[in-house]
C-alpha atoms as a PDB file:
ATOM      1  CA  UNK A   1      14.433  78.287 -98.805  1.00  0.00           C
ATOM      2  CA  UNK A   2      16.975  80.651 -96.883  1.00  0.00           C
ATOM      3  CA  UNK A   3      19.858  81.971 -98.426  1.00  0.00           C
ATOM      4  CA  UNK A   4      23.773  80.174 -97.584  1.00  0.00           C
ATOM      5  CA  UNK A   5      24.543  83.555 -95.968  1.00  0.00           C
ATOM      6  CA  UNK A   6      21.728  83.133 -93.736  1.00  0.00           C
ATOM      7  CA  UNK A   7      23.022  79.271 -92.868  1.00  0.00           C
ATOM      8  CA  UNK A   8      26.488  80.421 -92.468  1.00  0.00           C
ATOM      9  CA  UNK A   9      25.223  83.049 -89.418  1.00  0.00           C
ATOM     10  CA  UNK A  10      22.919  80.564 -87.750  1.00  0.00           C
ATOM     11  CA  UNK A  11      25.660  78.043 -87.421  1.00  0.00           C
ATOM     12  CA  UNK A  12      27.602  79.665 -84.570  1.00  0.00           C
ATOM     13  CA  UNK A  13      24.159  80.331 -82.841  1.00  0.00           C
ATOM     14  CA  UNK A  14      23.597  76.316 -82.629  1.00  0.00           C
ATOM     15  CA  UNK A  15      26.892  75.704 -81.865  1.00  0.00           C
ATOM     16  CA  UNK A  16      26.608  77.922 -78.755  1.00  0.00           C
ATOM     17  CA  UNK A  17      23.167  76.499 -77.984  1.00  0.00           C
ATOM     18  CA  UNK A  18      24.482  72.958 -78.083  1.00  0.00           C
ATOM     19  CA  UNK A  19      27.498  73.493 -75.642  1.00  0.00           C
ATOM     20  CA  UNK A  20      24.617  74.946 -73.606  1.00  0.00           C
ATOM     21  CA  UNK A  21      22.670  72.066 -73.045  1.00  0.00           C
ATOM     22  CA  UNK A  22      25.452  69.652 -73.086  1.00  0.00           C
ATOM     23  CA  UNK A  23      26.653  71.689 -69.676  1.00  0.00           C
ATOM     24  CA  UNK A  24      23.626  71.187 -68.353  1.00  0.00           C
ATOM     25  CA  UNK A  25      23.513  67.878 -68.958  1.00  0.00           C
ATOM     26  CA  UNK A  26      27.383  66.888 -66.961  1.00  0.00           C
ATOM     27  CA  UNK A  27      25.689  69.046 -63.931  1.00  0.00           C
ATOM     28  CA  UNK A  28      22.600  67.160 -63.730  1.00  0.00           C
ATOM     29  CA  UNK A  29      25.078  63.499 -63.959  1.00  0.00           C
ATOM     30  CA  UNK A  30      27.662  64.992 -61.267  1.00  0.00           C
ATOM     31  CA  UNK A  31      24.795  65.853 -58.811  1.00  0.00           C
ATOM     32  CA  UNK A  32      23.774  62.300 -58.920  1.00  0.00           C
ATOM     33  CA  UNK A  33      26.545  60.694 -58.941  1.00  0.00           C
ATOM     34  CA  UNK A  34      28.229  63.133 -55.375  1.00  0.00           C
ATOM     35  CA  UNK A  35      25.083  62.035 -53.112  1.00  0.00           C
ATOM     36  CA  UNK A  36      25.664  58.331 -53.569  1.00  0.00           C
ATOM     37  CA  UNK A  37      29.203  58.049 -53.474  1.00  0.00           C
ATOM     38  CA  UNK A  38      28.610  59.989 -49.749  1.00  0.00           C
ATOM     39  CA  UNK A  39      25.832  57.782 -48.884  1.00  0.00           C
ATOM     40  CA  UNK A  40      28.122  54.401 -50.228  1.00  0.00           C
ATOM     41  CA  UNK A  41      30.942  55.792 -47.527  1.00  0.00           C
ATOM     42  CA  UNK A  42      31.535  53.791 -44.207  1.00  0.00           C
ATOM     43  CA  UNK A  43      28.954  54.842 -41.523  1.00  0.00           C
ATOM     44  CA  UNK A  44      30.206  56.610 -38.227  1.00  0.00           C
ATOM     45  CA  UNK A  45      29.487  53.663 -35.542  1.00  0.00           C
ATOM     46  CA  UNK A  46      28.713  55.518 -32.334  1.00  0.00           C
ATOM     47  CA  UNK A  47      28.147  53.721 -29.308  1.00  0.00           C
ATOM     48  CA  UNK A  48      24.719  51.861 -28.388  1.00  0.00           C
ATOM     49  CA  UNK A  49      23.809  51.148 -24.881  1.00  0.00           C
ATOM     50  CA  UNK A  50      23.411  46.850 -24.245  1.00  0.00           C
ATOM     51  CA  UNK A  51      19.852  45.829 -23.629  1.00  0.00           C
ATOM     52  CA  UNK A  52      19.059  42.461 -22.032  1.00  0.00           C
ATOM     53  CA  UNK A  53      16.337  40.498 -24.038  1.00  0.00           C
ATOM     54  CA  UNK A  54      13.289  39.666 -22.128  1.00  0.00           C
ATOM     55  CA  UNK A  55      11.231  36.483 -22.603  1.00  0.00           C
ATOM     56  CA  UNK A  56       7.881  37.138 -24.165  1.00  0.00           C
ATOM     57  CA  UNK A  57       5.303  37.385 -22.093  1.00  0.00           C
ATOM     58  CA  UNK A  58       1.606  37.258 -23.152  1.00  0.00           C
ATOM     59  CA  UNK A  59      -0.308  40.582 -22.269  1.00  0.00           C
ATOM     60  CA  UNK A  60      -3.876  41.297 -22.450  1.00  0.00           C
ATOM     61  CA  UNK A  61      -5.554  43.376 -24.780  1.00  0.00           C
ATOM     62  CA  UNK A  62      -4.294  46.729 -24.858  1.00  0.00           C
ATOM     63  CA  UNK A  63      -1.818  46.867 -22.504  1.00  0.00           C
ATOM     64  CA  UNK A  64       1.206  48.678 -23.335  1.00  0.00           C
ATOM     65  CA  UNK A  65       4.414  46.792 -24.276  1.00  0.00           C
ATOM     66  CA  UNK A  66       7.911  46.383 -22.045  1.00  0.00           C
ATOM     67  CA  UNK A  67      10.582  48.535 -22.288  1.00  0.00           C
ATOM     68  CA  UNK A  68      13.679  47.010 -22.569  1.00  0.00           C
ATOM     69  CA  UNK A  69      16.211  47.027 -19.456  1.00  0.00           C
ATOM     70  CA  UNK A  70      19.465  48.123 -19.830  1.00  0.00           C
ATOM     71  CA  UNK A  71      22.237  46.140 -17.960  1.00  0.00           C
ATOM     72  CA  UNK A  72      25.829  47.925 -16.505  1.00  0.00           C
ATOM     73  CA  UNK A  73      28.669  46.834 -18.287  1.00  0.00           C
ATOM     74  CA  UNK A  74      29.857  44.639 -15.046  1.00  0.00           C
ATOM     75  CA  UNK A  75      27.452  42.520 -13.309  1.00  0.00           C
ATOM     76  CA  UNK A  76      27.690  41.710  -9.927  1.00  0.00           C
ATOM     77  CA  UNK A  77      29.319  38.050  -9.186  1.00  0.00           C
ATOM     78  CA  UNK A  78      26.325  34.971  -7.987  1.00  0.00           C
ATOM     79  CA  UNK A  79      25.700  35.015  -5.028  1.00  0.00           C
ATOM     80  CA  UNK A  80      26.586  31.053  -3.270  1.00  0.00           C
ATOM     81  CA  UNK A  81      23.908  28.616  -3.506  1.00  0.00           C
ATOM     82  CA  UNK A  82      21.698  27.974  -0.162  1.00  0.00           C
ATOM     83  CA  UNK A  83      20.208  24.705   1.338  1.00  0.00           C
ATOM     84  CA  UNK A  84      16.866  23.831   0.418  1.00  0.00           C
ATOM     85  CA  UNK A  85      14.834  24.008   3.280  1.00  0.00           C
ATOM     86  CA  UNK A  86      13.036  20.479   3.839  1.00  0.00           C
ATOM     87  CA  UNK A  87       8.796  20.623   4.398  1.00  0.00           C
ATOM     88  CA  UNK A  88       6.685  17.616   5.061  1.00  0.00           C
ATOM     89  CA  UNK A  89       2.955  17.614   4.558  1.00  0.00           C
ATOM     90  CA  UNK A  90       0.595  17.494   7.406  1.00  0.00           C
ATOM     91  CA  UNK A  91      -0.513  14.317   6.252  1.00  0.00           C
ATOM     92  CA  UNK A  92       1.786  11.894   5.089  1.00  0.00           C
ATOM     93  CA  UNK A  93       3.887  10.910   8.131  1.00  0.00           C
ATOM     94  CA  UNK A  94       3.922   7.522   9.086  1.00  0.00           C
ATOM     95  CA  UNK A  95       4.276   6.960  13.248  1.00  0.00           C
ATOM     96  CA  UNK A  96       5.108   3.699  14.572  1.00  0.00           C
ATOM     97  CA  UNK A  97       3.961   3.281  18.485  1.00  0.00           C
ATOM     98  CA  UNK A  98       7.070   0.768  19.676  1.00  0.00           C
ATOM     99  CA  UNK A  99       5.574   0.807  23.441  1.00  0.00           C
ATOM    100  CA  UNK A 100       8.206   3.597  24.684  1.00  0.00           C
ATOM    101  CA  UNK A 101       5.536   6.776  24.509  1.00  0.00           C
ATOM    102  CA  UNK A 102       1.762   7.149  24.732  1.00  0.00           C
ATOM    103  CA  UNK A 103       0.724   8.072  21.432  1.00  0.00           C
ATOM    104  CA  UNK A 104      -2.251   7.967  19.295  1.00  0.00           C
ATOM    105  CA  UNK A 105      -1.841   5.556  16.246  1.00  0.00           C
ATOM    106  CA  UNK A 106      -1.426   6.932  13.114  1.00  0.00           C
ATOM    107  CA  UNK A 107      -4.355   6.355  10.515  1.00  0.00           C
ATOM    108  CA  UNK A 108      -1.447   4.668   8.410  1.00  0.00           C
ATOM    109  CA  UNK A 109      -1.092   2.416  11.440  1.00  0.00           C
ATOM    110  CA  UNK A 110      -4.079   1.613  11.792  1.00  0.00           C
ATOM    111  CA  UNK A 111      -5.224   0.662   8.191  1.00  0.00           C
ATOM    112  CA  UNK A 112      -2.224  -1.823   8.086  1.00  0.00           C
ATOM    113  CA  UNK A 113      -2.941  -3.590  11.429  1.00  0.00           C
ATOM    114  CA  UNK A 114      -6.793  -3.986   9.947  1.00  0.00           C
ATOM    115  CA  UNK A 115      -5.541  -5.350   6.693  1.00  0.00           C
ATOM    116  CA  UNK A 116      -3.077  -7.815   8.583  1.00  0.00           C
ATOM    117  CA  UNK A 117      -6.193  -9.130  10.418  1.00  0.00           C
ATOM    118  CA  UNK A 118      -8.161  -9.678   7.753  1.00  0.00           C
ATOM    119  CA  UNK A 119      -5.692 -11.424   6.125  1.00  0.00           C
ATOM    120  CA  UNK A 120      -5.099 -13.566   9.147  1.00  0.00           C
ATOM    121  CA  UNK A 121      -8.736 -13.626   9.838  1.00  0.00           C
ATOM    122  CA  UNK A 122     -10.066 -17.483   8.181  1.00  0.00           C
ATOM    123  CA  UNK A 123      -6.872 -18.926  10.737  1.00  0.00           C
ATOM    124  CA  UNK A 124      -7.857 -16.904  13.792  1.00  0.00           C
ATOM    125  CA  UNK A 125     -12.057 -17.857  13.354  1.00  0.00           C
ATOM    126  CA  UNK A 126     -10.849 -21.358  13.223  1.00  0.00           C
ATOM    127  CA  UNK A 127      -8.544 -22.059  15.841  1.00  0.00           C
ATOM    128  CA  UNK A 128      -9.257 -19.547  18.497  1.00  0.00           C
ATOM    129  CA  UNK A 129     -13.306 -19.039  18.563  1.00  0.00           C
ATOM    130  CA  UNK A 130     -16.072 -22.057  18.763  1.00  0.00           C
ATOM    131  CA  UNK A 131     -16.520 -22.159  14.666  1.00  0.00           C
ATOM    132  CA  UNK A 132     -14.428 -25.901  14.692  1.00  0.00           C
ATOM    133  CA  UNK A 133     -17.059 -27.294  16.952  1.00  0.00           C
ATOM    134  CA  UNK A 134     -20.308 -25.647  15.475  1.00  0.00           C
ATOM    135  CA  UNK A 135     -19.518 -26.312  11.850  1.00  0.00           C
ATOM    136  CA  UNK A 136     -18.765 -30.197  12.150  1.00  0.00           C
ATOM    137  CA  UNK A 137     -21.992 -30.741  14.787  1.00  0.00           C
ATOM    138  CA  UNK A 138     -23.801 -29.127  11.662  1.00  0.00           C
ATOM    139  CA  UNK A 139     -21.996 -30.936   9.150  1.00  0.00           C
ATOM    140  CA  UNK A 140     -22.768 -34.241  11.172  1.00  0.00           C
ATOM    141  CA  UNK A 141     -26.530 -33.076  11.414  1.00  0.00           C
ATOM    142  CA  UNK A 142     -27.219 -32.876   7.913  1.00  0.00           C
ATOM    143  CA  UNK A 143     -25.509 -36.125   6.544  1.00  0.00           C
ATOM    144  CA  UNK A 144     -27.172 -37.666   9.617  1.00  0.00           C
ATOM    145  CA  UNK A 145     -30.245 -36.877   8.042  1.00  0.00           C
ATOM    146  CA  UNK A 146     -29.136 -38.279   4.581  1.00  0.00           C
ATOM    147  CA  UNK A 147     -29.318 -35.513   2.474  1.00  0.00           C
ATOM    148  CA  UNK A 148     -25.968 -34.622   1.341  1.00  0.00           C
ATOM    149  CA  UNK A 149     -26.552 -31.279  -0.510  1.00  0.00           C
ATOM    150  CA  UNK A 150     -29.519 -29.536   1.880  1.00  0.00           C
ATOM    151  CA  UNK A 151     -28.797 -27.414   3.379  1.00  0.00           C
ATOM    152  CA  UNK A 152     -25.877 -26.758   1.309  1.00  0.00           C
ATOM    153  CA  UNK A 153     -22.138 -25.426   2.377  1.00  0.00           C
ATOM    154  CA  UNK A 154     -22.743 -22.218   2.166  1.00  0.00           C
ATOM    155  CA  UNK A 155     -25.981 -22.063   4.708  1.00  0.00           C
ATOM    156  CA  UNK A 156     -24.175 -24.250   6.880  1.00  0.00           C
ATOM    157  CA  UNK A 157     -21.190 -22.401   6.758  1.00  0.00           C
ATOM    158  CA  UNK A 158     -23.284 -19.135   7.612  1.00  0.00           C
ATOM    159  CA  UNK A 159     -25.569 -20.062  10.424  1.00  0.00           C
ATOM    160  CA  UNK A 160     -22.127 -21.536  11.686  1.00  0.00           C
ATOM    161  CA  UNK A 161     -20.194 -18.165  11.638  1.00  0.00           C
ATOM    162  CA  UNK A 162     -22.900 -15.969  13.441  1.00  0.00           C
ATOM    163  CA  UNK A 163     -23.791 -18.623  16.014  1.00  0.00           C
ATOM    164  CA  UNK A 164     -19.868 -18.184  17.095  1.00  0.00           C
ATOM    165  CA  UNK A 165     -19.880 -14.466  16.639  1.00  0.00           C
ATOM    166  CA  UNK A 166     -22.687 -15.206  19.369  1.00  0.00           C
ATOM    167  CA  UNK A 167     -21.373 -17.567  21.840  1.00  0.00           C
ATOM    168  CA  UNK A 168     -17.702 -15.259  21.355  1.00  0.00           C
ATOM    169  CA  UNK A 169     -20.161 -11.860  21.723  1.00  0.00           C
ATOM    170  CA  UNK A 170     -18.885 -11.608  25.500  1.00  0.00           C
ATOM    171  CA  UNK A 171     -15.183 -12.563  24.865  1.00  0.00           C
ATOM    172  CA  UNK A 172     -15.037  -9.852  21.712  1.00  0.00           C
ATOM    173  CA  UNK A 173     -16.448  -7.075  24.056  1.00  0.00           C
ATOM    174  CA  UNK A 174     -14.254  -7.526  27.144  1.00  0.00           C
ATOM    175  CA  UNK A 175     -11.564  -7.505  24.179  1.00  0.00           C
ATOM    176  CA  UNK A 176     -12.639  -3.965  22.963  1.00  0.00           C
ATOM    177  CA  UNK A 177     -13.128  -2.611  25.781  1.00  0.00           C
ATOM    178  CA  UNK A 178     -10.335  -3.542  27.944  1.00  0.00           C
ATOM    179  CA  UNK A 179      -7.671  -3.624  25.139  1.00  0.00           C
ATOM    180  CA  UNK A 180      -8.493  -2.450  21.805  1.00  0.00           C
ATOM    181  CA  UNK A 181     -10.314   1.314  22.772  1.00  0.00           C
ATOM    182  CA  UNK A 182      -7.903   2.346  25.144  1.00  0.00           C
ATOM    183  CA  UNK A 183      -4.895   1.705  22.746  1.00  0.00           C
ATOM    184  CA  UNK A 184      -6.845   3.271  19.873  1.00  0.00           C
ATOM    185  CA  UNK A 185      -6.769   6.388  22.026  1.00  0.00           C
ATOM    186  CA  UNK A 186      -3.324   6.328  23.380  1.00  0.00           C
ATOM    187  CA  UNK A 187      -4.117   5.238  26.712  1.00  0.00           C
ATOM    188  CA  UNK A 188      -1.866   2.189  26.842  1.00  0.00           C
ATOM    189  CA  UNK A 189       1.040   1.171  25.016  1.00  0.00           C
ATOM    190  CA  UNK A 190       1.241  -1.725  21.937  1.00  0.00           C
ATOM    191  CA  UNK A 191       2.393  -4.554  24.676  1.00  0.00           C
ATOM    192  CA  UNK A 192      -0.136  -3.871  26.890  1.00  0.00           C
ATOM    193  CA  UNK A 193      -2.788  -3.612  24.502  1.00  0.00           C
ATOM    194  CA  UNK A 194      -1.626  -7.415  23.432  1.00  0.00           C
ATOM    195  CA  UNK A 195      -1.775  -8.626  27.290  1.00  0.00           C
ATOM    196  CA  UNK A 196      -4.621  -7.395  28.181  1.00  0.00           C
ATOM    197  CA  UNK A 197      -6.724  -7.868  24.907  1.00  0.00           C
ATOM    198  CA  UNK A 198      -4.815 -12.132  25.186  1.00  0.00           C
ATOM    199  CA  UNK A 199      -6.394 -12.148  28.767  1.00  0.00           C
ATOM    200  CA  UNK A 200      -9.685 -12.618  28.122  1.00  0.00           C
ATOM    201  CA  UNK A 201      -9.407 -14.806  25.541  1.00  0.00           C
ATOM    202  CA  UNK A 202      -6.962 -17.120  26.996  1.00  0.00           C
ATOM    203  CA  UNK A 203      -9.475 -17.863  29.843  1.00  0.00           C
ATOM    204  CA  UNK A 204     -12.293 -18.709  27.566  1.00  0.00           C
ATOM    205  CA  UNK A 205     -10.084 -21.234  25.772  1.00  0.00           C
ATOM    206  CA  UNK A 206      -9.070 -22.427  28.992  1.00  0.00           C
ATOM    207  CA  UNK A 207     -12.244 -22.944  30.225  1.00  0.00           C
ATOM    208  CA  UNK A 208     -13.107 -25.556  26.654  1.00  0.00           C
ATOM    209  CA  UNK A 209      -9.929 -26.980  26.873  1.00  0.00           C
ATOM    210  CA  UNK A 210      -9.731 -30.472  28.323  1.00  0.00           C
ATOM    211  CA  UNK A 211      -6.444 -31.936  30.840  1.00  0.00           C
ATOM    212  CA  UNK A 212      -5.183 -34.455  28.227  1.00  0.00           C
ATOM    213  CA  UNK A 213      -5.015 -32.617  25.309  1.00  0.00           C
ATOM    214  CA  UNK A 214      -3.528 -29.381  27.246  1.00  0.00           C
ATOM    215  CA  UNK A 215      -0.858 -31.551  29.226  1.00  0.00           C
ATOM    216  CA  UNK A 216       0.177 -33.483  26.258  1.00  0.00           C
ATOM    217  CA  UNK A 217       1.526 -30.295  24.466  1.00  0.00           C
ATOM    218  CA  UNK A 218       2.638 -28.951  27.750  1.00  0.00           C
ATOM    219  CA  UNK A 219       4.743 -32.553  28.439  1.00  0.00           C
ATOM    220  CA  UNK A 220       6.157 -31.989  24.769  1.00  0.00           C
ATOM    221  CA  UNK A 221       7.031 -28.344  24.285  1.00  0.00           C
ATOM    222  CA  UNK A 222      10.619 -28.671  26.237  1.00  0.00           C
ATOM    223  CA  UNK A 223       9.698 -25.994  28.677  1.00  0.00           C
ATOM    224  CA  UNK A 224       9.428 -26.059  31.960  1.00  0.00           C
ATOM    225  CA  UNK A 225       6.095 -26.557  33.332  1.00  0.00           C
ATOM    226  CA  UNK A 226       4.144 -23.680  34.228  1.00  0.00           C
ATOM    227  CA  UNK A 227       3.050 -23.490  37.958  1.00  0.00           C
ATOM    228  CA  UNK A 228      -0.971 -22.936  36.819  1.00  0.00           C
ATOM    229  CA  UNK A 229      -2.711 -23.236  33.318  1.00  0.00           C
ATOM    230  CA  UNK A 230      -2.737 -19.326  33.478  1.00  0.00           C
ATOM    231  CA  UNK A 231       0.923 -19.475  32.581  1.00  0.00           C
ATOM    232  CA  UNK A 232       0.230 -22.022  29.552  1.00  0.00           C
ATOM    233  CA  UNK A 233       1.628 -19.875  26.626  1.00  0.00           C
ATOM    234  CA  UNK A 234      -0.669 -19.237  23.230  1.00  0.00           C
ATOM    235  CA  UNK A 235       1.631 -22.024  21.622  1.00  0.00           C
ATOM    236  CA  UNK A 236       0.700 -24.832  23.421  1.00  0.00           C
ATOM    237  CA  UNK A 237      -2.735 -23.801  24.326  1.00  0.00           C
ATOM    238  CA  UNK A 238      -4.119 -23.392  20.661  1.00  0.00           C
ATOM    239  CA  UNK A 239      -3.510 -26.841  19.387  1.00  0.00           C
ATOM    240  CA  UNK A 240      -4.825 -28.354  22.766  1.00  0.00           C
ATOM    241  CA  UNK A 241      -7.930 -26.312  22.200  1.00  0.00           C
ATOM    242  CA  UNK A 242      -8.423 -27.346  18.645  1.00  0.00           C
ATOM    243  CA  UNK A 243      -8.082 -30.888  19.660  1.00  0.00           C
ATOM    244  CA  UNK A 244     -10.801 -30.243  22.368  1.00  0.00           C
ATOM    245  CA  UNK A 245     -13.008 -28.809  20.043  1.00  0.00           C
ATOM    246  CA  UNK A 246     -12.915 -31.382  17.564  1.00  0.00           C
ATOM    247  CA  UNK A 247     -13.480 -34.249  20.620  1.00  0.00           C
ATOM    248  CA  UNK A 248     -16.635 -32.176  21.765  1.00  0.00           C
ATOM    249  CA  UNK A 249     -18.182 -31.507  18.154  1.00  0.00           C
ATOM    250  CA  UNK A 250     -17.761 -35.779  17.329  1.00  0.00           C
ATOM    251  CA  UNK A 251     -19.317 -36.374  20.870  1.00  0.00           C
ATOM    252  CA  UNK A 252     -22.230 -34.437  19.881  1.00  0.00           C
ATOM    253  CA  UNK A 253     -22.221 -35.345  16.562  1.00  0.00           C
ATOM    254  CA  UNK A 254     -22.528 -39.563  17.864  1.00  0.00           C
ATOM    255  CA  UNK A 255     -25.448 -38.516  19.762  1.00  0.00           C
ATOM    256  CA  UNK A 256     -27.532 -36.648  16.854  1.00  0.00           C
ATOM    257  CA  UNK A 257     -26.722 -39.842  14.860  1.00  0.00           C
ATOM    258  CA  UNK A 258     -28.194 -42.155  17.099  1.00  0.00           C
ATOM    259  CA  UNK A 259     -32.214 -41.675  16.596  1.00  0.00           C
ATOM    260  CA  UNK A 260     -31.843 -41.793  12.745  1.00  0.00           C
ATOM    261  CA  UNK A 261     -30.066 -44.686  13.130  1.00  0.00           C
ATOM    262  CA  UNK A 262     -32.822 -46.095  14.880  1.00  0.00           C
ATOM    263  CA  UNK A 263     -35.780 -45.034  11.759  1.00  0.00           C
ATOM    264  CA  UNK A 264     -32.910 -46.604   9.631  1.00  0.00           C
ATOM    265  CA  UNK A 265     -32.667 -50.376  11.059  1.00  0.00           C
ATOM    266  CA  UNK A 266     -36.600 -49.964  12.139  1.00  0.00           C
ATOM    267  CA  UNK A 267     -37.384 -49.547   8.426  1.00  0.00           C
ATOM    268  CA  UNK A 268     -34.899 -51.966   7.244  1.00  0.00           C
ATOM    269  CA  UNK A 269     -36.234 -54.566   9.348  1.00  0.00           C
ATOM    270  CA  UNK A 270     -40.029 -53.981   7.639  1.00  0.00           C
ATOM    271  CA  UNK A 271     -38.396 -54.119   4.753  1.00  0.00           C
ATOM    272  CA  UNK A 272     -36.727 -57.088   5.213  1.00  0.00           C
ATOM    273  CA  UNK A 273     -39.885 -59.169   6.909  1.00  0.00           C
ATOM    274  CA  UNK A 274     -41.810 -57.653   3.969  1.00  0.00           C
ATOM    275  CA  UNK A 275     -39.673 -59.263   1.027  1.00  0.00           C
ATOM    276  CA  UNK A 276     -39.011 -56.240  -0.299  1.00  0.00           C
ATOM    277  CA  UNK A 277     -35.288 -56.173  -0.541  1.00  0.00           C
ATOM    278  CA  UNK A 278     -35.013 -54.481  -3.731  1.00  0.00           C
ATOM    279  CA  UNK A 279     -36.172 -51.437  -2.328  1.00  0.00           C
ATOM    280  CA  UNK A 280     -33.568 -49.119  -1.046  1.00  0.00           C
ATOM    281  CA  UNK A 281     -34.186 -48.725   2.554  1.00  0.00           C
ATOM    282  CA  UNK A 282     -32.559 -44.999   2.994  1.00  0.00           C
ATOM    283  CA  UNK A 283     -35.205 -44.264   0.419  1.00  0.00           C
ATOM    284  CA  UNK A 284     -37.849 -45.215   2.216  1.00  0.00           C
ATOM    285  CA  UNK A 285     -36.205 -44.381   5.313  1.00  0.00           C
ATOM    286  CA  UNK A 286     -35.873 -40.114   4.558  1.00  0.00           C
ATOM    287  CA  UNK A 287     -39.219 -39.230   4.858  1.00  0.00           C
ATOM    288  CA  UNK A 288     -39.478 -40.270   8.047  1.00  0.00           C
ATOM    289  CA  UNK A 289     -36.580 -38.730   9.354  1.00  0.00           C
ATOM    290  CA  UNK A 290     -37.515 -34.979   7.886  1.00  0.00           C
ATOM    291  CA  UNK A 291     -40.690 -35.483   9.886  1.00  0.00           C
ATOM    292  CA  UNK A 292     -39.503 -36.798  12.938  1.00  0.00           C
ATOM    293  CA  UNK A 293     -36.694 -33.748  12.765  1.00  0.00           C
ATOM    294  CA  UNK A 294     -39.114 -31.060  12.105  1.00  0.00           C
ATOM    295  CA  UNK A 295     -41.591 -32.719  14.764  1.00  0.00           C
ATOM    296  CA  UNK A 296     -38.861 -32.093  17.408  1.00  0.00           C
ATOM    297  CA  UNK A 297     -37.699 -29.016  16.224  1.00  0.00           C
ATOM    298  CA  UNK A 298     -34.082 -30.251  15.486  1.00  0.00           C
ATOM    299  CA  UNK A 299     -32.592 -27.409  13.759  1.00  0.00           C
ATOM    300  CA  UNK A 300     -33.767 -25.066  17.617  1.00  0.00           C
ATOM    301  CA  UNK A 301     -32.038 -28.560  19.470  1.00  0.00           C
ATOM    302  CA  UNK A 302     -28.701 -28.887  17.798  1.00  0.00           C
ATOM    303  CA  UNK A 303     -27.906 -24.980  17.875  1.00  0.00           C
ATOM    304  CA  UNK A 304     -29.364 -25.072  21.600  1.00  0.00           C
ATOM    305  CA  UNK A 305     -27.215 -27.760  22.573  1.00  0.00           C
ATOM    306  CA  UNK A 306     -24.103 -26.180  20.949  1.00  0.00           C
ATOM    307  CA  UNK A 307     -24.838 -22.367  22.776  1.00  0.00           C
ATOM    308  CA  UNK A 308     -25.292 -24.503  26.238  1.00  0.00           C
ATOM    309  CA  UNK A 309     -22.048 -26.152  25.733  1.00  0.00           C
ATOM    310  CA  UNK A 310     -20.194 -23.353  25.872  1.00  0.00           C
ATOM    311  CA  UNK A 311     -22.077 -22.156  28.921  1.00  0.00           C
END
């Protein structure tokens, strides 16, 4: 154990030492403390040049990214809106041919004058070609022979549209060629298409059409008379026609009738001198008109006698 003189020397020694380290110690706080009160002061703004933002864009792999452009502090004022300038397609006018210019038809044309026809088409096979006539000669034909349901509608109404597509075959080809073609390809006008493509027609009908008929619609129309049947107009000549027709087509029809009328009293008669008058006589009666018809051929007749009719 040291001696209190010894303790009494050291204790100036530690005093010393202490003060030391306790100097040390407020330099090492100050140093920290200066630094962040300087970084804690209000930054110097300086100046930084405007960029305009541009929309992102997708790159490919690797490319290098944009720079971004700097504007001018004044931008130039817009300029004044312009006109849009109008463009049509090639293909989607419409022209309409009113008779004043030679023209092709446009294909927009020409698909609605074919759908107007078509849906006109059941009126004009009726009243202005030979169907009327054909179908009711057929019609007459088959009840003549007294089956109502062979041949049915549908065959009859067949074999009667191509047989007037046949007898009409030369009418239908002046039409195409005198009126239809040449308009087609811009050669005539829409008016003189109609006249010349009526022409033809108008003389066929004409030729089936009978006085009576023709000069009763004449008599009641209210117009003066024409000076030759040429000048009969399409209004009063259609109806006359269709009256014709109808007069023709019950004319032949009478005549067809009149040999199965014949098998039908002939076998009524047996019948009737045999006692048997329970038995229905059109039964009896049928065979013998299918084989008298297909013995003459009937079917070849009637058609013939409808084609040579119109001759």
């Amino acid at each position: 154990m040291p001696a209190p003189a010894d303790l009494t020397s050291a204790r100036p020694r530690l005093r010393a030492r202490h003060a030391g380290w306790w100097a040390v110690g407020l330099a090492l706080t100050l140093s920290f403390f200066i630094p962040s009160r300087a970084a804690h002061a209000d930054p110097v703004t300086t100046p930084v040049p405007a960029t305009t933002l541009v929309p992102p864009t997708t790159f490919l792999p690797g490319a290098p990214a944009p720079t971004p452009t700097t504007t001018p502090a004044t931008l130039a004022p817009p300029a004044a809106p312009k006109a849009p300038a109008t463009t049509t397609a090639a293909g989607s006018q419409i022209t309409v041919n009113l008779g004043n210019t030679l023209s092709k038809p446009s294909e927009s044309l020409t698909i609605i004058i074919s759908l107007t026809l078509l849906s006109i088409a059941p009126a004009l096979l009726i009243m202005l070609t030979s169907f009327t006539r054909v179908v009711i000669v057929l019609s007459l034909t088959r009840n003549a022979l007294g089956v109502q349901t062979v041949p049915p509608s549908q065959v009859i109404a067949g074999l009667a549209l191509f047989i007037t597509f046949f007898i009409m075959s030369p009418v239908i080809t002046k039409i195409n060629t005198d009126a239809v073609q040449p308009y087609l390809h811009g050669k005539i006008t829409q008016s003189v298409a109609i006249q010349k493509g009526e022409a033809p027609l108008k003389t066929w009908m004409l030729k089936q059409t009978r006085t009576p008929e023709l000069a009763l619609f004449v008599d009641h129309s209210g117009q003066p008379k024409p000076a030759s049947p040429d000048k009969v107009g399409m209004t009063e000549l259609v109806p006359a026609f269709v009256l014709s027709e109808l007069k023709s087509a019950f004319i032949i029809g009478f005549v067809v009738f009149v040999p199965f009328l014949v098998i039908d009293l002939i076998v009524s008669s047996s019948l009737m001198s045999m006692g048997m008058m329970m038995l229905p006589p059109v039964l009896v009666s049928l065979p013998f008109k299918i084989l008298l018809f297909v013995l003459v051929d009937g079917w070849a007749l009637v058609v013939k006698s409808l084609i040579t009719s119109y001759r």
